[in-house]
PDB file of N, CA and C in Angstrom:
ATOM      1  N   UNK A   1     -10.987 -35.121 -56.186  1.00  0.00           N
ATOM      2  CA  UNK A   1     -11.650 -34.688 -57.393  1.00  0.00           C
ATOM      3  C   UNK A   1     -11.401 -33.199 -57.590  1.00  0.00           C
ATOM      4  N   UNK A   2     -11.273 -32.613 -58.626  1.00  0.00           N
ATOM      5  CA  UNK A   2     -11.227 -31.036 -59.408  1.00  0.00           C
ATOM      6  C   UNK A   2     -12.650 -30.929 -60.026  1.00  0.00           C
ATOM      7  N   UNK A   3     -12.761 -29.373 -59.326  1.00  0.00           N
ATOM      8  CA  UNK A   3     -14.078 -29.096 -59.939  1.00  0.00           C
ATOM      9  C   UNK A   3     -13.295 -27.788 -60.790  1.00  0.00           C
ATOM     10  N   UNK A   4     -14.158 -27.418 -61.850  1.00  0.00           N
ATOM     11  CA  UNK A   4     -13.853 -26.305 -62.662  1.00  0.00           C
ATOM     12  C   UNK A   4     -14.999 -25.738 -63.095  1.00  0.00           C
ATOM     13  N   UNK A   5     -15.389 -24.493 -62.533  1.00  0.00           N
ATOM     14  CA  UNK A   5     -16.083 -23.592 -62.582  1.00  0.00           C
ATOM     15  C   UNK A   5     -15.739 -22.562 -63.824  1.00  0.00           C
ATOM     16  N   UNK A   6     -17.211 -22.376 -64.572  1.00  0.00           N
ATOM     17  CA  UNK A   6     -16.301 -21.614 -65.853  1.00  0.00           C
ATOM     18  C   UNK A   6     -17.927 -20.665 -66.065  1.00  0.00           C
ATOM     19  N   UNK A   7     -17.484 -19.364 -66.924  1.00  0.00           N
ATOM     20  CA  UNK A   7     -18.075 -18.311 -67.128  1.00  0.00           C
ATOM     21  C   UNK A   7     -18.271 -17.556 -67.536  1.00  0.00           C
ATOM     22  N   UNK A   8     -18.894 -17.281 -69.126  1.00  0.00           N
ATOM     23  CA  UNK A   8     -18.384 -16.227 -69.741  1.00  0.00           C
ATOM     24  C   UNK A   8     -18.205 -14.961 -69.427  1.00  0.00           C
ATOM     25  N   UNK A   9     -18.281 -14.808 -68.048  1.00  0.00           N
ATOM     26  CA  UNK A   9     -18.128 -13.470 -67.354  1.00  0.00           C
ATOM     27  C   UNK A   9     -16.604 -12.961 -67.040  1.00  0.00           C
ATOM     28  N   UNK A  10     -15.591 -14.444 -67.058  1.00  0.00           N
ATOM     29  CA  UNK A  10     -14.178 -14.552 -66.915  1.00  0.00           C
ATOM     30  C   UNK A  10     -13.509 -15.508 -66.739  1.00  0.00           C
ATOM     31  N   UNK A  11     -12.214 -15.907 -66.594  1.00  0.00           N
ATOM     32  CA  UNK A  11     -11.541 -16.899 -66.694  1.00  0.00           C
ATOM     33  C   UNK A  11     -11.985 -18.245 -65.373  1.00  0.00           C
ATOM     34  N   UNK A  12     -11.972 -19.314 -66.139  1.00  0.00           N
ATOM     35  CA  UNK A  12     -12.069 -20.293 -65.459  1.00  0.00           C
ATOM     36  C   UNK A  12     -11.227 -20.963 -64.278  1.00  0.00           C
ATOM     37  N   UNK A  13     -12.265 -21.547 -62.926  1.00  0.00           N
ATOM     38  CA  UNK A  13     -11.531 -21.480 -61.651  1.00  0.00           C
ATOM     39  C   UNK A  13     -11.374 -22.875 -61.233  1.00  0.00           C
ATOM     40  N   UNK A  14     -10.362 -23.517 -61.270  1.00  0.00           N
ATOM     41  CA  UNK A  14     -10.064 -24.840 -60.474  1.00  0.00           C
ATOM     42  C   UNK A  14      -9.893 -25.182 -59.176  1.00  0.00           C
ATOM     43  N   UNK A  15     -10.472 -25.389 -58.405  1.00  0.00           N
ATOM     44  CA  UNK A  15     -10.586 -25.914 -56.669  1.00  0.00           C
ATOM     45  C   UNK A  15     -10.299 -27.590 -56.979  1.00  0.00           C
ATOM     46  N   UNK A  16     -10.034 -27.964 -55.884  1.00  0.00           N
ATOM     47  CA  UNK A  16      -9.788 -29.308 -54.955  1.00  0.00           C
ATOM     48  C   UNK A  16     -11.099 -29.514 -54.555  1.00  0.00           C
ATOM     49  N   UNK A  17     -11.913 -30.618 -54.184  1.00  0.00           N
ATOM     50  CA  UNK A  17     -13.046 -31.079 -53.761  1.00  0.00           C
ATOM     51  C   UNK A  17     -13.141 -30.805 -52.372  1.00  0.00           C
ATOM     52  N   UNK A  18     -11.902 -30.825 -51.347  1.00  0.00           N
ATOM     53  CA  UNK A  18     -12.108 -30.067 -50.131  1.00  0.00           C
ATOM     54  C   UNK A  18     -12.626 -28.654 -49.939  1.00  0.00           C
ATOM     55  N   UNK A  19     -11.766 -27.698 -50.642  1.00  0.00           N
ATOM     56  CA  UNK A  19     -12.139 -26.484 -50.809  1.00  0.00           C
ATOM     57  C   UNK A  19     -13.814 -26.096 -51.485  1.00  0.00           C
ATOM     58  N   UNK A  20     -14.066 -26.726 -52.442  1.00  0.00           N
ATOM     59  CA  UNK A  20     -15.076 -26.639 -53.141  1.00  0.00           C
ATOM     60  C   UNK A  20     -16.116 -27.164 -52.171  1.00  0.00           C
ATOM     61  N   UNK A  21     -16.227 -28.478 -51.647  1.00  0.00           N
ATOM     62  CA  UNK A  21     -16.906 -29.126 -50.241  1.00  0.00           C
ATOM     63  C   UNK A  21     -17.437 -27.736 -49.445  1.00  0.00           C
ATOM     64  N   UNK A  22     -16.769 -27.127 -49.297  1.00  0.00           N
ATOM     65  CA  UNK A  22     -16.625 -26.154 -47.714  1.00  0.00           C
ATOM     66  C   UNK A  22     -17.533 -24.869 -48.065  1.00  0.00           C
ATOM     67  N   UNK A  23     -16.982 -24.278 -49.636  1.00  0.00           N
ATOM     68  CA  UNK A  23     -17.550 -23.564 -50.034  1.00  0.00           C
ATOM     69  C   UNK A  23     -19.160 -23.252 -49.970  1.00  0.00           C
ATOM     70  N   UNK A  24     -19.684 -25.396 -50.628  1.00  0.00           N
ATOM     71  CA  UNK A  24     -20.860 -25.147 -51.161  1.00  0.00           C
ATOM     72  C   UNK A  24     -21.207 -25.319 -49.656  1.00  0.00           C
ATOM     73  N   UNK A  25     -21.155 -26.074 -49.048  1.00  0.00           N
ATOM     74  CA  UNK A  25     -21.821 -26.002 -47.452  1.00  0.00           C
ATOM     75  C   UNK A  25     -21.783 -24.685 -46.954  1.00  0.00           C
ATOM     76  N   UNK A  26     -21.073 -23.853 -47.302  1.00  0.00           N
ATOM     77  CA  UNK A  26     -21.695 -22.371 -46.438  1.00  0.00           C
ATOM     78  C   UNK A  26     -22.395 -21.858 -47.622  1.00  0.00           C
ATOM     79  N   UNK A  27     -22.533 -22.126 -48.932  1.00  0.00           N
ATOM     80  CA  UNK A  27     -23.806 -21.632 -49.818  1.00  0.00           C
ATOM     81  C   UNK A  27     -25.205 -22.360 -49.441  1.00  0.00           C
ATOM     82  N   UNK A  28     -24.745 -23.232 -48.785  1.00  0.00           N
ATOM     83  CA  UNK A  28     -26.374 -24.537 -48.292  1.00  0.00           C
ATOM     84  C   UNK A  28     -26.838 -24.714 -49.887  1.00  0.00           C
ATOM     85  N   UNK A  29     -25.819 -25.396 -50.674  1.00  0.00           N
ATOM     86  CA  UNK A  29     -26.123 -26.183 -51.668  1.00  0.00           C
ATOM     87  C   UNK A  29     -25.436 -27.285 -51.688  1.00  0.00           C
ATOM     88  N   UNK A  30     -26.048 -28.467 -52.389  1.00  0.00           N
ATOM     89  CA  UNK A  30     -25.647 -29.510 -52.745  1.00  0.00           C
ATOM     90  C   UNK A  30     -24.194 -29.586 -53.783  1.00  0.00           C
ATOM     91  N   UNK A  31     -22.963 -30.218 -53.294  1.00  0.00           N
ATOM     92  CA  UNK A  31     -22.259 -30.126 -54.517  1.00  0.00           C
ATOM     93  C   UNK A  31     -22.579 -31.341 -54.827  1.00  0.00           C
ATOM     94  N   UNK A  32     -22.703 -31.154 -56.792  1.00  0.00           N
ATOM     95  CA  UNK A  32     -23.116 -32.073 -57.226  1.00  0.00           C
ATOM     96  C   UNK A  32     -21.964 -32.497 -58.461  1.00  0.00           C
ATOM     97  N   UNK A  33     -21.580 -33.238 -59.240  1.00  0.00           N
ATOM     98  CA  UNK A  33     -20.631 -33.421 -60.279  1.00  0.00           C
ATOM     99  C   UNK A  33     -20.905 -32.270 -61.663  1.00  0.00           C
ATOM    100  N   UNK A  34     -22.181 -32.110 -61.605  1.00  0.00           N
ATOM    101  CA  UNK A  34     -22.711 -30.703 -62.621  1.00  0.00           C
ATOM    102  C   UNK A  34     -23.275 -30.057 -61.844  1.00  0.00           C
ATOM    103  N   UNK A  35     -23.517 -28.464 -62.447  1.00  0.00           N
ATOM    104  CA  UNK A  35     -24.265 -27.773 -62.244  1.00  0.00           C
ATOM    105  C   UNK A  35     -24.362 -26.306 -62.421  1.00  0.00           C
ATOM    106  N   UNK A  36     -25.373 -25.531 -62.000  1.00  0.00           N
ATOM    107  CA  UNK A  36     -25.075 -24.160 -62.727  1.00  0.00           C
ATOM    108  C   UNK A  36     -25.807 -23.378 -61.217  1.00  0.00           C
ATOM    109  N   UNK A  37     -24.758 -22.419 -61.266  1.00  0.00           N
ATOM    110  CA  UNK A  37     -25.327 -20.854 -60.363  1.00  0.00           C
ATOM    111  C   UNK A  37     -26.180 -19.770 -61.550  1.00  0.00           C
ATOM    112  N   UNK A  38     -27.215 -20.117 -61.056  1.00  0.00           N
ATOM    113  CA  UNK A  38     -28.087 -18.673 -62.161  1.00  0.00           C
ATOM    114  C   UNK A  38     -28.073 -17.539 -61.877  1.00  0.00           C
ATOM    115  N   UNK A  39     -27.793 -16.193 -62.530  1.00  0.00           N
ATOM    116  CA  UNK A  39     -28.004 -15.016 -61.866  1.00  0.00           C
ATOM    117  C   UNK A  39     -28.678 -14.076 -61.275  1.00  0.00           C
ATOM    118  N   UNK A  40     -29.891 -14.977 -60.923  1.00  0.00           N
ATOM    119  CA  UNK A  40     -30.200 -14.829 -59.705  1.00  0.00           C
ATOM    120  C   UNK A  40     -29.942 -15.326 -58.228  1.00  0.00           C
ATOM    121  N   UNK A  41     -29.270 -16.266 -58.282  1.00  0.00           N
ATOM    122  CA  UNK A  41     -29.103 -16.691 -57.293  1.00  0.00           C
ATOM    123  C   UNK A  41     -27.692 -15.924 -56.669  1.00  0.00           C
ATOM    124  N   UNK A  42     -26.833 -15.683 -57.981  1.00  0.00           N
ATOM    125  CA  UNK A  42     -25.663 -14.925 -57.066  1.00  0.00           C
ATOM    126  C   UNK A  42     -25.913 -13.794 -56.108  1.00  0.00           C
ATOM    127  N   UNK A  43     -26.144 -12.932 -56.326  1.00  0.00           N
ATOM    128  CA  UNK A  43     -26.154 -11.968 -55.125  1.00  0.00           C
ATOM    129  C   UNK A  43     -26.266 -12.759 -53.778  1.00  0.00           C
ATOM    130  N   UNK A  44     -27.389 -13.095 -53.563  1.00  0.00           N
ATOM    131  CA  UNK A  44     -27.530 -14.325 -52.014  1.00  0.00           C
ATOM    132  C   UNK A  44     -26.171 -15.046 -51.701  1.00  0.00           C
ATOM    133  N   UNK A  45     -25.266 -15.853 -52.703  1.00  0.00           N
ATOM    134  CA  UNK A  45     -24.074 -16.606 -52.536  1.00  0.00           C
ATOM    135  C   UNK A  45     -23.020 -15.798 -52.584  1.00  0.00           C
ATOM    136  N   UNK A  46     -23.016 -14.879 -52.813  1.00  0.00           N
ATOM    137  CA  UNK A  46     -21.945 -13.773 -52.680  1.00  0.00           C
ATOM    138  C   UNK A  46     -22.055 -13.277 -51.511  1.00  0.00           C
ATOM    139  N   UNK A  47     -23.332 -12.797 -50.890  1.00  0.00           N
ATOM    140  CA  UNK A  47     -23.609 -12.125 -49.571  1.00  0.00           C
ATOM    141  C   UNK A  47     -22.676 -13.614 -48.609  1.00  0.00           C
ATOM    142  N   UNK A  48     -23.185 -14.374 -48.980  1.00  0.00           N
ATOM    143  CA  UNK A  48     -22.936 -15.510 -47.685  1.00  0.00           C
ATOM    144  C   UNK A  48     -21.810 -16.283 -47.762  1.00  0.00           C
ATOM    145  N   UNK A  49     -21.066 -16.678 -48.892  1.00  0.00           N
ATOM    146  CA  UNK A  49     -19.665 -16.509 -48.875  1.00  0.00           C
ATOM    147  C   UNK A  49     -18.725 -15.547 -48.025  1.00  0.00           C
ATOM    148  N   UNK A  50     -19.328 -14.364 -48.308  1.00  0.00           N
ATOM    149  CA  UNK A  50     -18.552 -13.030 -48.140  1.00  0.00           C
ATOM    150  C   UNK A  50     -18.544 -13.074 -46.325  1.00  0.00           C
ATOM    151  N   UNK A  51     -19.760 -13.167 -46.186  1.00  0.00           N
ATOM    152  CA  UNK A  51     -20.006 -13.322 -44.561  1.00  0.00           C
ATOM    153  C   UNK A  51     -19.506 -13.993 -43.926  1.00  0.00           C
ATOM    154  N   UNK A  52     -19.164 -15.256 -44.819  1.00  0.00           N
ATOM    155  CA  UNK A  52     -18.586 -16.736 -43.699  1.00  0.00           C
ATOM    156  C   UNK A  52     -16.792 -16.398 -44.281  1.00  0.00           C
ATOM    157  N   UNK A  53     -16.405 -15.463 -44.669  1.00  0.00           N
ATOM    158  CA  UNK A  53     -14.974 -15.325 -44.800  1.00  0.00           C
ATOM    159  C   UNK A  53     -14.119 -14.081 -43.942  1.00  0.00           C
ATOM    160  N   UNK A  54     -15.794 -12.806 -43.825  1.00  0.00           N
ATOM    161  CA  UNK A  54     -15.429 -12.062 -42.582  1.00  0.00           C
ATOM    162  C   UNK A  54     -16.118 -12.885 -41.069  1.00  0.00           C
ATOM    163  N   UNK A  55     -16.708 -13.729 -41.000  1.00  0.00           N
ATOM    164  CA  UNK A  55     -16.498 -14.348 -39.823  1.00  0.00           C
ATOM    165  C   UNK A  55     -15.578 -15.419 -39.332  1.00  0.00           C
ATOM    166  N   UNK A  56     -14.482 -15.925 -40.607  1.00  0.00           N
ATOM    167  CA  UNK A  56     -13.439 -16.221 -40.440  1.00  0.00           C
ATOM    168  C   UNK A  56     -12.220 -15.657 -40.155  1.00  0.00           C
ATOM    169  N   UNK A  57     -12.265 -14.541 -40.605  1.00  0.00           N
ATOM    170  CA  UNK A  57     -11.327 -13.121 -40.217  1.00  0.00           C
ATOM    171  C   UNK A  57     -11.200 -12.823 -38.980  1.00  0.00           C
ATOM    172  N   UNK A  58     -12.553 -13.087 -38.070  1.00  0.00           N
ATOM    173  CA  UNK A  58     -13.089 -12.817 -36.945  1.00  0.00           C
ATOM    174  C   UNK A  58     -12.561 -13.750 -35.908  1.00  0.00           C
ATOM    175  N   UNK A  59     -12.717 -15.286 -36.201  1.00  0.00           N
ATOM    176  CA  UNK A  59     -12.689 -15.677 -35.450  1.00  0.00           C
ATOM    177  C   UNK A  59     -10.840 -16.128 -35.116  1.00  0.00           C
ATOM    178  N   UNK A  60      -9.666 -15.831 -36.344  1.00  0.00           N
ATOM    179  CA  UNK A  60      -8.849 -16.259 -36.432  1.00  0.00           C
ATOM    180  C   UNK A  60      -8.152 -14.923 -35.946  1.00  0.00           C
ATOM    181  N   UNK A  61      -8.852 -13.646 -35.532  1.00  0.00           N
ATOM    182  CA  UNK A  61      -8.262 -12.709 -34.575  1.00  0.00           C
ATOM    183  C   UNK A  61      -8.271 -12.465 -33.697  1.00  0.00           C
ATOM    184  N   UNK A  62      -9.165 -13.303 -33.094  1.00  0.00           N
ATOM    185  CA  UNK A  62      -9.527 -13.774 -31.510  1.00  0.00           C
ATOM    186  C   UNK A  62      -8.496 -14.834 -31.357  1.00  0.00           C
ATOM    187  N   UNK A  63      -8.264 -15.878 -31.960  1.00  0.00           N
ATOM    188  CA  UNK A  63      -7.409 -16.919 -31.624  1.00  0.00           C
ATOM    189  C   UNK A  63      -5.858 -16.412 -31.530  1.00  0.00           C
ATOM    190  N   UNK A  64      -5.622 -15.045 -32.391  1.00  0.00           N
ATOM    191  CA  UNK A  64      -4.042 -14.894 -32.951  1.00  0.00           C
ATOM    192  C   UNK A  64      -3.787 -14.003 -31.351  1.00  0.00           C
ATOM    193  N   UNK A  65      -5.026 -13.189 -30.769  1.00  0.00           N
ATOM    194  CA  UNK A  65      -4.769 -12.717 -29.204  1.00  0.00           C
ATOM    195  C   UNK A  65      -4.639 -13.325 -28.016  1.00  0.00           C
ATOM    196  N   UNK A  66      -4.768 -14.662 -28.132  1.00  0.00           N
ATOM    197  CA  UNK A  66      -4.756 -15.424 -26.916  1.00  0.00           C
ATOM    198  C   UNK A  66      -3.293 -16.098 -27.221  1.00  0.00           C
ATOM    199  N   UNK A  67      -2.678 -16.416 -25.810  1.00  0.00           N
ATOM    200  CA  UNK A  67      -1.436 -16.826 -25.674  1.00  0.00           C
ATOM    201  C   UNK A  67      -1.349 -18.109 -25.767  1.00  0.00           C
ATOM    202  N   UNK A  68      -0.808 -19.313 -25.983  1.00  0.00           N
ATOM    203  CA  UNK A  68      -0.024 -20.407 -26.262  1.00  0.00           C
ATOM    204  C   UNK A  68      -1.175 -21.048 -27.063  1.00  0.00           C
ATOM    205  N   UNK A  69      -1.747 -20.675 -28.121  1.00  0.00           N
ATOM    206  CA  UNK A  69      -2.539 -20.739 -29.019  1.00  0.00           C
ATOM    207  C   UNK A  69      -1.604 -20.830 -30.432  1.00  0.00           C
ATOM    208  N   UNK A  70      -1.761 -22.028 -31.276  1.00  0.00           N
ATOM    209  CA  UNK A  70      -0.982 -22.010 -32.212  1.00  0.00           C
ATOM    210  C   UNK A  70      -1.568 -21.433 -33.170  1.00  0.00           C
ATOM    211  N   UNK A  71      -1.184 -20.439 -34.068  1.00  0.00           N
ATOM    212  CA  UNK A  71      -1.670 -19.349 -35.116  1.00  0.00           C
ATOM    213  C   UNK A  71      -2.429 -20.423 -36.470  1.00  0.00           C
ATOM    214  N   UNK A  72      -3.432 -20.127 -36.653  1.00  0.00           N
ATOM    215  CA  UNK A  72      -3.638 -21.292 -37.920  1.00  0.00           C
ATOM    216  C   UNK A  72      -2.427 -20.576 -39.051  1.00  0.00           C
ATOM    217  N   UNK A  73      -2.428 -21.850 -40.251  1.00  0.00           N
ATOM    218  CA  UNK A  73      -1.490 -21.146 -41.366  1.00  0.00           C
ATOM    219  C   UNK A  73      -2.427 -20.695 -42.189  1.00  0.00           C
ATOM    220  N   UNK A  74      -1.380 -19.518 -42.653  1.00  0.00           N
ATOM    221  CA  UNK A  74      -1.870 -18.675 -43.669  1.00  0.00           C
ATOM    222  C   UNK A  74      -2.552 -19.217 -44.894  1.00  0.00           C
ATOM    223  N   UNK A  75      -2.157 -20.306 -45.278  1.00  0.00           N
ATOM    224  CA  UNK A  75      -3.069 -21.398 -46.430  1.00  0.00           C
ATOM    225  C   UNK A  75      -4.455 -22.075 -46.026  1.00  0.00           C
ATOM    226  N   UNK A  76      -4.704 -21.926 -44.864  1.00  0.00           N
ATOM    227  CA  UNK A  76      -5.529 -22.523 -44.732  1.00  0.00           C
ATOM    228  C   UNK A  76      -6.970 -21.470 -44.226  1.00  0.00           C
ATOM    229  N   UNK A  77      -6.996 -19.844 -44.378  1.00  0.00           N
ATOM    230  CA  UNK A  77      -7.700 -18.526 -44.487  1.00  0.00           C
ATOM    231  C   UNK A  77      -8.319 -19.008 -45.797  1.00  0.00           C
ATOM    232  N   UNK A  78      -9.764 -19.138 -45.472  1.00  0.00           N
ATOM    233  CA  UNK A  78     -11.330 -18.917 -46.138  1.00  0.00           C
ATOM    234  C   UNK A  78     -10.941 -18.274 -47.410  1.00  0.00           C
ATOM    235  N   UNK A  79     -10.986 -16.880 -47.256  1.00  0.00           N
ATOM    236  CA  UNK A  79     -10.477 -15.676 -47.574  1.00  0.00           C
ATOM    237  C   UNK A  79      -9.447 -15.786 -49.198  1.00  0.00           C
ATOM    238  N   UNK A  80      -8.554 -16.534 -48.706  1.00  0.00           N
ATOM    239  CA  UNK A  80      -7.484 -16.198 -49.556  1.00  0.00           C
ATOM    240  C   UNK A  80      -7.832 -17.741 -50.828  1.00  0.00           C
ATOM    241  N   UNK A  81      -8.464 -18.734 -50.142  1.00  0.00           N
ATOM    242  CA  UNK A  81      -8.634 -19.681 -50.694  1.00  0.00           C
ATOM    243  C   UNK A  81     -10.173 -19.625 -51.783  1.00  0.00           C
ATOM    244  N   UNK A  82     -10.739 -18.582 -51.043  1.00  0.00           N
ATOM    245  CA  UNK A  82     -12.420 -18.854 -52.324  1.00  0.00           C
ATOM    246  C   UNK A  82     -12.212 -17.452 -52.887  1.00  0.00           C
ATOM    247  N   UNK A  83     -11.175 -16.902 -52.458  1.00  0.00           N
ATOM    248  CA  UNK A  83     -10.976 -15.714 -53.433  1.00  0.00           C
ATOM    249  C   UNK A  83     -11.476 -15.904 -54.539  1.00  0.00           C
ATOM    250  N   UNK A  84     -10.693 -16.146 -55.738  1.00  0.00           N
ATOM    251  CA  UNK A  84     -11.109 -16.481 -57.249  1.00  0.00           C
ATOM    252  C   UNK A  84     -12.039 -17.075 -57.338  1.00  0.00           C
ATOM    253  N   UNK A  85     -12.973 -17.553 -56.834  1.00  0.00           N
ATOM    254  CA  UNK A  85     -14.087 -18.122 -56.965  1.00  0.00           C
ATOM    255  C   UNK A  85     -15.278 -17.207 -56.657  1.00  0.00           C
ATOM    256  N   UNK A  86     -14.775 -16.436 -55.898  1.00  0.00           N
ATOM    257  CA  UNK A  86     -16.059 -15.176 -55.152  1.00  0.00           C
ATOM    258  C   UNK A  86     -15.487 -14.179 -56.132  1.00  0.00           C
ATOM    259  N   UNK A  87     -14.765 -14.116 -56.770  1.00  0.00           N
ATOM    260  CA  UNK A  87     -14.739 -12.987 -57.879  1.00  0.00           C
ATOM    261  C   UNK A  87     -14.953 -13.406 -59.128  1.00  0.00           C
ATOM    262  N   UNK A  88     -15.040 -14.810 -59.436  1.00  0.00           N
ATOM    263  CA  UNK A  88     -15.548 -15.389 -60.529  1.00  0.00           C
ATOM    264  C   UNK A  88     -17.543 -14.899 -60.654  1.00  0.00           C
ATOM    265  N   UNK A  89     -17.708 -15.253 -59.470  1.00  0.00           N
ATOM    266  CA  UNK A  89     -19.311 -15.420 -58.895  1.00  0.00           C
ATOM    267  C   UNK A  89     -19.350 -13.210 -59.179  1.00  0.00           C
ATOM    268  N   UNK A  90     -19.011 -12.663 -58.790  1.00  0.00           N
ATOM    269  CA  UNK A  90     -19.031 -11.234 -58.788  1.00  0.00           C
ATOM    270  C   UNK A  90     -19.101 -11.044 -60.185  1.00  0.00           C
ATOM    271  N   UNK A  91     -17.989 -11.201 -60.928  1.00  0.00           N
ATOM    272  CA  UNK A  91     -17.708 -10.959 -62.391  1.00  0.00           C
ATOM    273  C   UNK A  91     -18.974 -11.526 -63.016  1.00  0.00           C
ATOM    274  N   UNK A  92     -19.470 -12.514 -62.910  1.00  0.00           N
ATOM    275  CA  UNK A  92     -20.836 -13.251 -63.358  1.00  0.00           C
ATOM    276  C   UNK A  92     -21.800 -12.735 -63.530  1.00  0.00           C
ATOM    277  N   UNK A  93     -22.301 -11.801 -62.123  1.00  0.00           N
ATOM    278  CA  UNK A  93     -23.452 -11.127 -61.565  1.00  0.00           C
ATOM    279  C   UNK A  93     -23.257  -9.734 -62.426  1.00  0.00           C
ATOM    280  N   UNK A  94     -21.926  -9.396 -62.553  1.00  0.00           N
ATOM    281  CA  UNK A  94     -22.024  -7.901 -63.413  1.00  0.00           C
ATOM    282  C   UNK A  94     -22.111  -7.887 -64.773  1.00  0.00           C
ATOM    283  N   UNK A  95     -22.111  -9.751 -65.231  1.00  0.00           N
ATOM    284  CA  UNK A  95     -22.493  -9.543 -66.741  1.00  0.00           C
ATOM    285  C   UNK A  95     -23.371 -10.149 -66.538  1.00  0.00           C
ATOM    286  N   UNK A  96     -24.201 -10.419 -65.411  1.00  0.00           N
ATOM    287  CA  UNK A  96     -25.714 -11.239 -66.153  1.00  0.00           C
ATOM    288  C   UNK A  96     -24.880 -13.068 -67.010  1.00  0.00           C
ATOM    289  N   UNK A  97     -24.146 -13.428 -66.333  1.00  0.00           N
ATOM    290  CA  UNK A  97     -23.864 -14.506 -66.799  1.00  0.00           C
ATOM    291  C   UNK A  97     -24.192 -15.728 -65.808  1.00  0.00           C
ATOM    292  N   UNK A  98     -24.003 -16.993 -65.718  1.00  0.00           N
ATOM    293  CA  UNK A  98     -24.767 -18.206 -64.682  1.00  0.00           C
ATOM    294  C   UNK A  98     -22.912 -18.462 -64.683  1.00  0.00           C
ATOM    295  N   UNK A  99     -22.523 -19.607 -63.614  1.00  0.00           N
ATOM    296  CA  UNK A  99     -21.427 -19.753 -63.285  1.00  0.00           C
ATOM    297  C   UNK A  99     -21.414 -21.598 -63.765  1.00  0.00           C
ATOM    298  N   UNK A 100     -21.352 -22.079 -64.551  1.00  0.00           N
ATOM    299  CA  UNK A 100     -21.454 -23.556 -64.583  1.00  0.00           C
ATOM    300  C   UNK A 100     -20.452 -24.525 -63.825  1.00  0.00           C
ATOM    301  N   UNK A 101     -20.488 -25.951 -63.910  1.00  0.00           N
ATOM    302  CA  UNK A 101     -19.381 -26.719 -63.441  1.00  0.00           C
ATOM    303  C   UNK A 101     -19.722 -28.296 -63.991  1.00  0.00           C
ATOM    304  N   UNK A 102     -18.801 -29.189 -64.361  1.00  0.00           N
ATOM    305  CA  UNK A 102     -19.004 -30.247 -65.181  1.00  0.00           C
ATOM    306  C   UNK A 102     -19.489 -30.433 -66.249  1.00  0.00           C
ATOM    307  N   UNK A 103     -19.788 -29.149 -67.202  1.00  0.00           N
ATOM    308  CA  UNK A 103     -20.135 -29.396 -68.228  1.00  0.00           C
ATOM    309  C   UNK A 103     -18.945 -29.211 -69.764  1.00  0.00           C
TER     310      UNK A 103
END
């Protein structure tokens, strides 16, 4: 499934249901087929996104120092993957806009 996150704060973001899955589980929300981020709630989902992508940073530089350890791939970094989505959620919060999806 494609979710599409949209905002009048900026251009609209398409994820894969894996990616999107992973996301909302480190927001500790339900993904649901609709729904809306209010702006209040961003700041909190930005903090904790942000956190679970520098503790992915973290833990994939501990792994890249140990020897016969296979390097994860570069596609598969937190980081590079909820990018546009954590700057969708940012852009949101600086206009006072909600982040919708399925509507």
């Amino acid at each position: 499934m494609i979710y599409q996150f949209r905002s009048k704060a900026g251009p609209d973001v398409i994820m894969l249901a894996d990616l999107t899955k992973r996301i909302f589980d480190i927001l500790g929300r339900p993904l649901e087929p609709r729904g809306i981020l209010t702006v209040e709630q961003l700041p909190n989902l930005i903090t904790a996104l942000e956190t679970a992508i520098l503790k992915d940073l973290e833990e994939r530089s501990k792994s890249d120092s140990e020897d016969g350890v296979e390097k994860p791939k570069l596609a598969d970094r937190l980081g590079q993957r909820a990018y546009p989505f954590l700057e969708l959620m940012k852009q949101a919060k600086a206009k006072d806009e909600p982040v919708m999806w399925g509507v």
